[in-house]
PDB file of N, CA and C in Angstrom:
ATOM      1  N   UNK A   1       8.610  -7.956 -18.509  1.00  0.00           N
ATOM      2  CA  UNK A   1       7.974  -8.286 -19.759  1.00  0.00           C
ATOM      3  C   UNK A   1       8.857  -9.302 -20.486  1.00  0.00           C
ATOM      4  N   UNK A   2       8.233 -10.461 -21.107  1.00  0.00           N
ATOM      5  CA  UNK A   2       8.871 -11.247 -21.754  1.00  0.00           C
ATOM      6  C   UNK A   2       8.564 -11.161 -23.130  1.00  0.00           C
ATOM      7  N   UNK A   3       9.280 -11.448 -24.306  1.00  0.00           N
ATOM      8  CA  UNK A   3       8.957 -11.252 -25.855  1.00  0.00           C
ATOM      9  C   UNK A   3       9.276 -12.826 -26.286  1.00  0.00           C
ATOM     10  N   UNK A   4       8.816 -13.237 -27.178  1.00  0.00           N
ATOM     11  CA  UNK A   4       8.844 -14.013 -28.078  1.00  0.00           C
ATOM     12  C   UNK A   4       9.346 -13.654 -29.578  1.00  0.00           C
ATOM     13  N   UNK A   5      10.878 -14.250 -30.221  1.00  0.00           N
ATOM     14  CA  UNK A   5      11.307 -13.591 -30.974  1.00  0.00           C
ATOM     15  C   UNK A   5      11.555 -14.303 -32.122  1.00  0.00           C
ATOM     16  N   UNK A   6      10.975 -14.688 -33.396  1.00  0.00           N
ATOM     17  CA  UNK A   6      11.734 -15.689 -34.379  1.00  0.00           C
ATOM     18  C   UNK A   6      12.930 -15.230 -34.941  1.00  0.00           C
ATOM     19  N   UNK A   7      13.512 -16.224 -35.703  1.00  0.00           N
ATOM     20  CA  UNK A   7      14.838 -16.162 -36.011  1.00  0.00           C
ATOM     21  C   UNK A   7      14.711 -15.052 -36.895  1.00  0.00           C
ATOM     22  N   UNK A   8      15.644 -13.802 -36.655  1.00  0.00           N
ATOM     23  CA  UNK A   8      15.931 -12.707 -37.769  1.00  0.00           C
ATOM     24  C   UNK A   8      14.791 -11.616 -36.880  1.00  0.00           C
ATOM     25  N   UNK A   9      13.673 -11.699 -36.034  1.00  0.00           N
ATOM     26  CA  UNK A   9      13.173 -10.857 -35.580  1.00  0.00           C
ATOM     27  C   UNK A   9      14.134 -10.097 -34.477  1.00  0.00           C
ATOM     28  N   UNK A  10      13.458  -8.553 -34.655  1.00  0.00           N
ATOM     29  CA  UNK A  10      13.669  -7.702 -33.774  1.00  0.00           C
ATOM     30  C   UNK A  10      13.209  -6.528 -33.272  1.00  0.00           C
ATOM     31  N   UNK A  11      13.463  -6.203 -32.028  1.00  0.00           N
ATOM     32  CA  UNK A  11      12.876  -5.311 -31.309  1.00  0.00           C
ATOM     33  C   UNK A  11      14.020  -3.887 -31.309  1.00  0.00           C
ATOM     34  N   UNK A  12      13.271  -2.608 -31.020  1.00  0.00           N
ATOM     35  CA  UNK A  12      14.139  -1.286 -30.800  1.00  0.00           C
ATOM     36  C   UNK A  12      13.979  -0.808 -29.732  1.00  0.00           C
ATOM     37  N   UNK A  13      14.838  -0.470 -28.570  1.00  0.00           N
ATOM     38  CA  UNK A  13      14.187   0.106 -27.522  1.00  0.00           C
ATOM     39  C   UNK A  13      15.237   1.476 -27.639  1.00  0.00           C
ATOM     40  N   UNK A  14      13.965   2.441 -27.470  1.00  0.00           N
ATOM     41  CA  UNK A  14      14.716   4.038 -27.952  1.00  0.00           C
ATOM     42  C   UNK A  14      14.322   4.938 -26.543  1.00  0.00           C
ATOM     43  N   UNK A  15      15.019   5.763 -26.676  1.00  0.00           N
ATOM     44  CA  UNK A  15      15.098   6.432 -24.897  1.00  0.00           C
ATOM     45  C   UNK A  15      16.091   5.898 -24.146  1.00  0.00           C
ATOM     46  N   UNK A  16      16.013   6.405 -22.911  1.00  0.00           N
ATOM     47  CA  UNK A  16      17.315   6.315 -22.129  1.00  0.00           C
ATOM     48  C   UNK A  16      16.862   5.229 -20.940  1.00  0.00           C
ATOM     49  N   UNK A  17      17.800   3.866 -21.578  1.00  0.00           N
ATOM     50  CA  UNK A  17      17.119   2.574 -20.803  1.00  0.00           C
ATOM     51  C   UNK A  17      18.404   2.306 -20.569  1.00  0.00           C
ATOM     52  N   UNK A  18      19.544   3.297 -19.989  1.00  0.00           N
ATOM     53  CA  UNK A  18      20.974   3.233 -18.988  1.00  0.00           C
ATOM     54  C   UNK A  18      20.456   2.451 -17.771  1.00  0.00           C
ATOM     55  N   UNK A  19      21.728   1.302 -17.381  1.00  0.00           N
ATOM     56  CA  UNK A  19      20.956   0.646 -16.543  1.00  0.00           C
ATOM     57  C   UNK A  19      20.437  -0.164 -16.687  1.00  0.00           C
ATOM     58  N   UNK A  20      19.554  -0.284 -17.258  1.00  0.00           N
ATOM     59  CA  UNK A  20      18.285  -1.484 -17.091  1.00  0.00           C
ATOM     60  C   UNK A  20      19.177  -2.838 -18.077  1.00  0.00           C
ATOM     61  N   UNK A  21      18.570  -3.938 -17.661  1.00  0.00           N
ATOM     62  CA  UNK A  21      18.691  -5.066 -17.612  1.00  0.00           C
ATOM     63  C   UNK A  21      18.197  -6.112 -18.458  1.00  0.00           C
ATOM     64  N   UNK A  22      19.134  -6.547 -19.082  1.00  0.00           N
ATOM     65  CA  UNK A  22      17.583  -8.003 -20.485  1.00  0.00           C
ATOM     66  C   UNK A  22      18.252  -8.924 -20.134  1.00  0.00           C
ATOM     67  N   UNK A  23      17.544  -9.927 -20.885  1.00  0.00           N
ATOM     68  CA  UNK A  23      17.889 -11.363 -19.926  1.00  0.00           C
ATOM     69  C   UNK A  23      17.562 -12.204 -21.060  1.00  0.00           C
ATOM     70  N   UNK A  24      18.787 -13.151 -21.947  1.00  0.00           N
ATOM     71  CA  UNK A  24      17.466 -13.925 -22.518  1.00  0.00           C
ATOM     72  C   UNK A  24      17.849 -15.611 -22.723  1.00  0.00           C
ATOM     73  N   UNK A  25      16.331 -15.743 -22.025  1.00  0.00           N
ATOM     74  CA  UNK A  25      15.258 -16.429 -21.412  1.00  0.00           C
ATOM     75  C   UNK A  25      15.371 -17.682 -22.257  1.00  0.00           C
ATOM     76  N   UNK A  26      15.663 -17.844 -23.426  1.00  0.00           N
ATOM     77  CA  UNK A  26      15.984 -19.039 -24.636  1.00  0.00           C
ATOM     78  C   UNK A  26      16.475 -18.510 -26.024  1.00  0.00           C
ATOM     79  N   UNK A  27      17.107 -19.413 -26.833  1.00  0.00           N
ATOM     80  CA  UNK A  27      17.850 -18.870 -28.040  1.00  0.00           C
ATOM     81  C   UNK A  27      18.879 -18.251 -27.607  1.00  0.00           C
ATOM     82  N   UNK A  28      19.302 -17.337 -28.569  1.00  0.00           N
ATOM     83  CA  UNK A  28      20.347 -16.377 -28.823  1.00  0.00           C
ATOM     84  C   UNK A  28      20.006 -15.334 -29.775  1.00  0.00           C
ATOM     85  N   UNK A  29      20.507 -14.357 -28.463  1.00  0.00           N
ATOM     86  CA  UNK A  29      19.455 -12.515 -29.193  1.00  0.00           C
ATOM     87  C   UNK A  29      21.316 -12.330 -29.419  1.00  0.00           C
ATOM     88  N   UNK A  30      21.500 -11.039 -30.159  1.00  0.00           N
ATOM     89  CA  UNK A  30      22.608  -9.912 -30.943  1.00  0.00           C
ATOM     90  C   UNK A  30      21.883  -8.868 -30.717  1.00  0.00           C
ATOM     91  N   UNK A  31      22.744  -7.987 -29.372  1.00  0.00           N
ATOM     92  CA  UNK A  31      22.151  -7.014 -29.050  1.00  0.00           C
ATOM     93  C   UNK A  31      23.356  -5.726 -29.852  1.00  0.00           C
ATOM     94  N   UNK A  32      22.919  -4.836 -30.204  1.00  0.00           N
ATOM     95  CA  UNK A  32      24.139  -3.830 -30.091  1.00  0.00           C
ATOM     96  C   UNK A  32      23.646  -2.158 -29.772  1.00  0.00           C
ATOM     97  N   UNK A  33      24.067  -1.403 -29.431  1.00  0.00           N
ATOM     98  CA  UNK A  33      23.681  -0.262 -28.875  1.00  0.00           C
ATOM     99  C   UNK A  33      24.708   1.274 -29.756  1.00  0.00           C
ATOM    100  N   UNK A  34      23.601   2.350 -29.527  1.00  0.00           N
ATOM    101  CA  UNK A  34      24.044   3.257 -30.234  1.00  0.00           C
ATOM    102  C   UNK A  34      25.187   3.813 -29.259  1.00  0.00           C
ATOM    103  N   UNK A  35      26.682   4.031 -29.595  1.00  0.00           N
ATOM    104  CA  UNK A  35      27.919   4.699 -29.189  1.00  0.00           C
ATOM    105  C   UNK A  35      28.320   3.672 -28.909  1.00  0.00           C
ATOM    106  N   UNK A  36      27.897   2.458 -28.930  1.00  0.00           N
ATOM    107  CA  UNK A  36      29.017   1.574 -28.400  1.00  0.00           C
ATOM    108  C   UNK A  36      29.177   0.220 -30.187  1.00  0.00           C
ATOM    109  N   UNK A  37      30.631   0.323 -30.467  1.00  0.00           N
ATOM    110  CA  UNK A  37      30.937  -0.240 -31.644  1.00  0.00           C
ATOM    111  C   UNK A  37      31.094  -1.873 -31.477  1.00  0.00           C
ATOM    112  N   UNK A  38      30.832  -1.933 -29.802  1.00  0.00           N
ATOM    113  CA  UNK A  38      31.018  -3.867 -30.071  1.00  0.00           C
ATOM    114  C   UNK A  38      29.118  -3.893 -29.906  1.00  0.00           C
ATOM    115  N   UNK A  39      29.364  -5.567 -30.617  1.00  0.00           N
ATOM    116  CA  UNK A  39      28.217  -6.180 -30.760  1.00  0.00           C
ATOM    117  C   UNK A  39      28.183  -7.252 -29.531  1.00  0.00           C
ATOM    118  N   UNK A  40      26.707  -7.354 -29.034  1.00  0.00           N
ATOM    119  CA  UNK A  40      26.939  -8.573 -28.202  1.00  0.00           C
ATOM    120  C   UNK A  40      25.867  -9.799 -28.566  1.00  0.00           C
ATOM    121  N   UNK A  41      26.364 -11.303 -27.909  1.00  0.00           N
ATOM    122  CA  UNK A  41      25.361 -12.529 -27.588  1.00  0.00           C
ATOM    123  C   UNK A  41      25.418 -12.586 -26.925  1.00  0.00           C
ATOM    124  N   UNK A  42      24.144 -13.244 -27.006  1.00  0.00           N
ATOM    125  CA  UNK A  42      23.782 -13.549 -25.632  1.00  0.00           C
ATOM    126  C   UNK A  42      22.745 -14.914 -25.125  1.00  0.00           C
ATOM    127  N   UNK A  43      23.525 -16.202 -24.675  1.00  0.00           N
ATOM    128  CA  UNK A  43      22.964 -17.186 -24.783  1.00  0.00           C
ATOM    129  C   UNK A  43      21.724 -17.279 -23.999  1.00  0.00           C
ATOM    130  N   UNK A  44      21.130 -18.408 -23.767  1.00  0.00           N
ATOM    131  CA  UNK A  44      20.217 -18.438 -22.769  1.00  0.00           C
ATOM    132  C   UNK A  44      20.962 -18.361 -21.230  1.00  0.00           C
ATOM    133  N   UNK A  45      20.459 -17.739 -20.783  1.00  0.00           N
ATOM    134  CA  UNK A  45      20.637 -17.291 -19.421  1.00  0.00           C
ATOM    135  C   UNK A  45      21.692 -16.455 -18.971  1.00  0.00           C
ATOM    136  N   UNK A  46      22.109 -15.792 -20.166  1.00  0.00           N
ATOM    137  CA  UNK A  46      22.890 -14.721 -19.923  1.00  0.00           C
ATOM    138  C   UNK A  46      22.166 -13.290 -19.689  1.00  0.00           C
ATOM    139  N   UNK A  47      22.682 -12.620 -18.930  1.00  0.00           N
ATOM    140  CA  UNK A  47      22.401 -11.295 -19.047  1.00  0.00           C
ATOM    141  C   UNK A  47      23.027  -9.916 -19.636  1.00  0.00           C
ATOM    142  N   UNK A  48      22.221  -8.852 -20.049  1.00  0.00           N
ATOM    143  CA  UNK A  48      23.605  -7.576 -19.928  1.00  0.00           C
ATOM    144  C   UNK A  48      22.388  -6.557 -20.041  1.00  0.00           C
ATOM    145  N   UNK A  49      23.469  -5.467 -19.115  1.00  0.00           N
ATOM    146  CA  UNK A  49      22.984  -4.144 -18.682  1.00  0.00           C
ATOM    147  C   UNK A  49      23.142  -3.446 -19.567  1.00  0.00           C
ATOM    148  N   UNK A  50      22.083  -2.724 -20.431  1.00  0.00           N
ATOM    149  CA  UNK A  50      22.113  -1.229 -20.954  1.00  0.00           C
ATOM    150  C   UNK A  50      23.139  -0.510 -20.573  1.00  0.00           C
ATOM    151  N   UNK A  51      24.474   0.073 -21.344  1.00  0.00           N
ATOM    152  CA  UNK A  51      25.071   1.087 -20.682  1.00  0.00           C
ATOM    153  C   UNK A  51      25.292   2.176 -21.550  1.00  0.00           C
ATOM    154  N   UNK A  52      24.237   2.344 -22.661  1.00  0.00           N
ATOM    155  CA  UNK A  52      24.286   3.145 -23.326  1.00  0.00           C
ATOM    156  C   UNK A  52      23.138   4.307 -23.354  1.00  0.00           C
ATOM    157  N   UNK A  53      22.581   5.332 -23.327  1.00  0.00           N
ATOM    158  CA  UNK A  53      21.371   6.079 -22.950  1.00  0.00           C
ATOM    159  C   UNK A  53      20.782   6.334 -25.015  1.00  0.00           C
ATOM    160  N   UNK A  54      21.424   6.019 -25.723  1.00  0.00           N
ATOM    161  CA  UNK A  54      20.702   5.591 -26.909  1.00  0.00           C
ATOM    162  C   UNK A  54      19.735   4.345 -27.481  1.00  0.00           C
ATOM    163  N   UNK A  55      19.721   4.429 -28.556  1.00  0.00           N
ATOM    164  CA  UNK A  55      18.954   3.122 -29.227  1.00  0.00           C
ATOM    165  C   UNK A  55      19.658   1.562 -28.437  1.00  0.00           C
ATOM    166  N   UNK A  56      18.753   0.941 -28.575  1.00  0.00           N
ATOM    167  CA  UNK A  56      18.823  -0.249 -28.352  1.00  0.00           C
ATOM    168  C   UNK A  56      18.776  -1.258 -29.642  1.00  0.00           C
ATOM    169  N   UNK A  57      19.264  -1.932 -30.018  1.00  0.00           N
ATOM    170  CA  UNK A  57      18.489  -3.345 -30.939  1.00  0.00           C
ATOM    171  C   UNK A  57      18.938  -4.773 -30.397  1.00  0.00           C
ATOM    172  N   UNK A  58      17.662  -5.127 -30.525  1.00  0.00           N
ATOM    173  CA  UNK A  58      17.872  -6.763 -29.953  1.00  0.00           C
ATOM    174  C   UNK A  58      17.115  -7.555 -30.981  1.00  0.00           C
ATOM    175  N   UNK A  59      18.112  -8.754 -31.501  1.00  0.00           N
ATOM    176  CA  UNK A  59      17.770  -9.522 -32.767  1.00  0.00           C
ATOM    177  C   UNK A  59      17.725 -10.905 -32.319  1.00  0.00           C
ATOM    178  N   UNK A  60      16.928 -11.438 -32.751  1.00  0.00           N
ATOM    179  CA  UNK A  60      16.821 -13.052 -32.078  1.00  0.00           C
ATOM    180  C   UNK A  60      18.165 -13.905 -33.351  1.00  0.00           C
ATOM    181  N   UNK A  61      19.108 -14.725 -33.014  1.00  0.00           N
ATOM    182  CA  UNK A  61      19.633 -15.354 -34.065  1.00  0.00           C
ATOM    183  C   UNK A  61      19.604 -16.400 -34.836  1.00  0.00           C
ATOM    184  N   UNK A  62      18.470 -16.755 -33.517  1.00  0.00           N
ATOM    185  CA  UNK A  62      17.423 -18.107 -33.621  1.00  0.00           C
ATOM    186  C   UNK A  62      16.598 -17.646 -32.851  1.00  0.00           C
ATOM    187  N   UNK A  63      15.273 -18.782 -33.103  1.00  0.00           N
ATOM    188  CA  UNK A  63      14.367 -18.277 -31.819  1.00  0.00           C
ATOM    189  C   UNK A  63      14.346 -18.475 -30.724  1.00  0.00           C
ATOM    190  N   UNK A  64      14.180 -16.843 -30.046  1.00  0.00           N
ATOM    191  CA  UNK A  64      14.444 -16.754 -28.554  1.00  0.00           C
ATOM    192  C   UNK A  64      13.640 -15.901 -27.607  1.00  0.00           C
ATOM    193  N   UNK A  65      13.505 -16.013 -26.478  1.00  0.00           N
ATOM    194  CA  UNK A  65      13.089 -15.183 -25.752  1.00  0.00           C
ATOM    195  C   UNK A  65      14.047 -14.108 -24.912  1.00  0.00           C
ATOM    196  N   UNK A  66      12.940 -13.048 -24.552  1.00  0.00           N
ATOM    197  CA  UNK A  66      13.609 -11.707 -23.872  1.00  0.00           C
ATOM    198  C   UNK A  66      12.911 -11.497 -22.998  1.00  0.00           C
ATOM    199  N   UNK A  67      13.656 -11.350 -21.884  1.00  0.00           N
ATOM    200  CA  UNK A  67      13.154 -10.787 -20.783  1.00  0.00           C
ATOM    201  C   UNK A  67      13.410  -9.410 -20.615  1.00  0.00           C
ATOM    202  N   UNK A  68      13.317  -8.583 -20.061  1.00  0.00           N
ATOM    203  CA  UNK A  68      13.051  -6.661 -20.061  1.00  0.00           C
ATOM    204  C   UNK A  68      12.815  -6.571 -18.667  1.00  0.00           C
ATOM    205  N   UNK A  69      13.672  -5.973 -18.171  1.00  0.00           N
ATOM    206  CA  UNK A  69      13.157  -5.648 -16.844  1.00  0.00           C
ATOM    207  C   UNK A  69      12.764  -3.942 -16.823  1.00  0.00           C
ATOM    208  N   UNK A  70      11.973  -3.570 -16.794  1.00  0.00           N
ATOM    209  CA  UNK A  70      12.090  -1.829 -16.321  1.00  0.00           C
ATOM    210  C   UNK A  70      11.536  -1.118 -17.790  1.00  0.00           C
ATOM    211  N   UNK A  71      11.656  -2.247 -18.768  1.00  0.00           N
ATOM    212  CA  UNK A  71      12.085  -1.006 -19.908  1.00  0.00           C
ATOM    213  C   UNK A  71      10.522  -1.359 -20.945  1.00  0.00           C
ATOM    214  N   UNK A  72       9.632  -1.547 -20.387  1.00  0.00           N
ATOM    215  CA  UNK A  72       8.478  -2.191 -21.111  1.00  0.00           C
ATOM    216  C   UNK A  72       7.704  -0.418 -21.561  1.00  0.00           C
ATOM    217  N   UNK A  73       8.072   0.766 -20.795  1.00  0.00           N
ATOM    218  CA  UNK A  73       7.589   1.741 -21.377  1.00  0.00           C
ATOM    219  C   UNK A  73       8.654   2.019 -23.031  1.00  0.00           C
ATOM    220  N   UNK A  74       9.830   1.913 -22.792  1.00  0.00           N
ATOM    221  CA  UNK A  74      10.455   2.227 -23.986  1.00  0.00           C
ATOM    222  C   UNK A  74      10.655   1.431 -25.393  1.00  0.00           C
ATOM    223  N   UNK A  75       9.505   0.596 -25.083  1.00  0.00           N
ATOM    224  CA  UNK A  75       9.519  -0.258 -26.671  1.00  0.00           C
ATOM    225  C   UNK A  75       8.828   0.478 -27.386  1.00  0.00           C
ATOM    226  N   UNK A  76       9.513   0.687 -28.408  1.00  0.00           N
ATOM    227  CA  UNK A  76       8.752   1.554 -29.547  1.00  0.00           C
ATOM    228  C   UNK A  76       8.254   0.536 -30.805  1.00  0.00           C
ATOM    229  N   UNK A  77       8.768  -0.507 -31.391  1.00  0.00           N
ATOM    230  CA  UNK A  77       8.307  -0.907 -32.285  1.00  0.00           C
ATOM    231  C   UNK A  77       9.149  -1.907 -33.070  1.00  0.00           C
ATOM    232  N   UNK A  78       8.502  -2.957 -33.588  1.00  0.00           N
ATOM    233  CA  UNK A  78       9.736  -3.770 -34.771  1.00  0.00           C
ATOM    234  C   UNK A  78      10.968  -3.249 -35.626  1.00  0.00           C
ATOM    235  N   UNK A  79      11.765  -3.586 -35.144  1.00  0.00           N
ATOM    236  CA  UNK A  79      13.318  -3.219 -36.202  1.00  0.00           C
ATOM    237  C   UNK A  79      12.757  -4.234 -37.772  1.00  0.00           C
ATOM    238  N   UNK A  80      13.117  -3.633 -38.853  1.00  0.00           N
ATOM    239  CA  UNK A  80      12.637  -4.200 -39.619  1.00  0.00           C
ATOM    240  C   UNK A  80      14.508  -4.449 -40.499  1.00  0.00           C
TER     241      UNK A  80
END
């Protein structure tokens, strides 16, 4: 699944998406995860693995795209 994200938008992925994989695709997303205190970027064509079995947030910092591999059941809804 790919997302389309404007600048300041974001997505939550909640459940246990250990493992799985995002990718993003254009821009620059700020991902950070529940138990883990660093923040990450992530340019275009970078990747990083879920290694947390909590919340997810992924924020576009500009507009960008996301790729999702696996985890298209655990989107729950806009981070506001």
């Amino acid at each position: 699944m790919r997302l389309v994200l404007k600048k300041n938008d974001g997505i939550c992925l909640r459940g246990n998406n250990q493992g799985k994989r995002l990718k993003c695709a254009g821009g620059i997303l700020w991902v950070t995860q529940a138990g883990d205190q660093t923040d990450y970027f992530l340019l275009e064509g970078e990747e990083f693995i879920i290694h947390s079995s909590g919340t997810v947030i992924i924020e576009a910092r500009k507009d960008a795209m996301v790729a999702l591999e696996g985890i298209a059941g655990q989107l729950r809804g806009l981070c506001n």
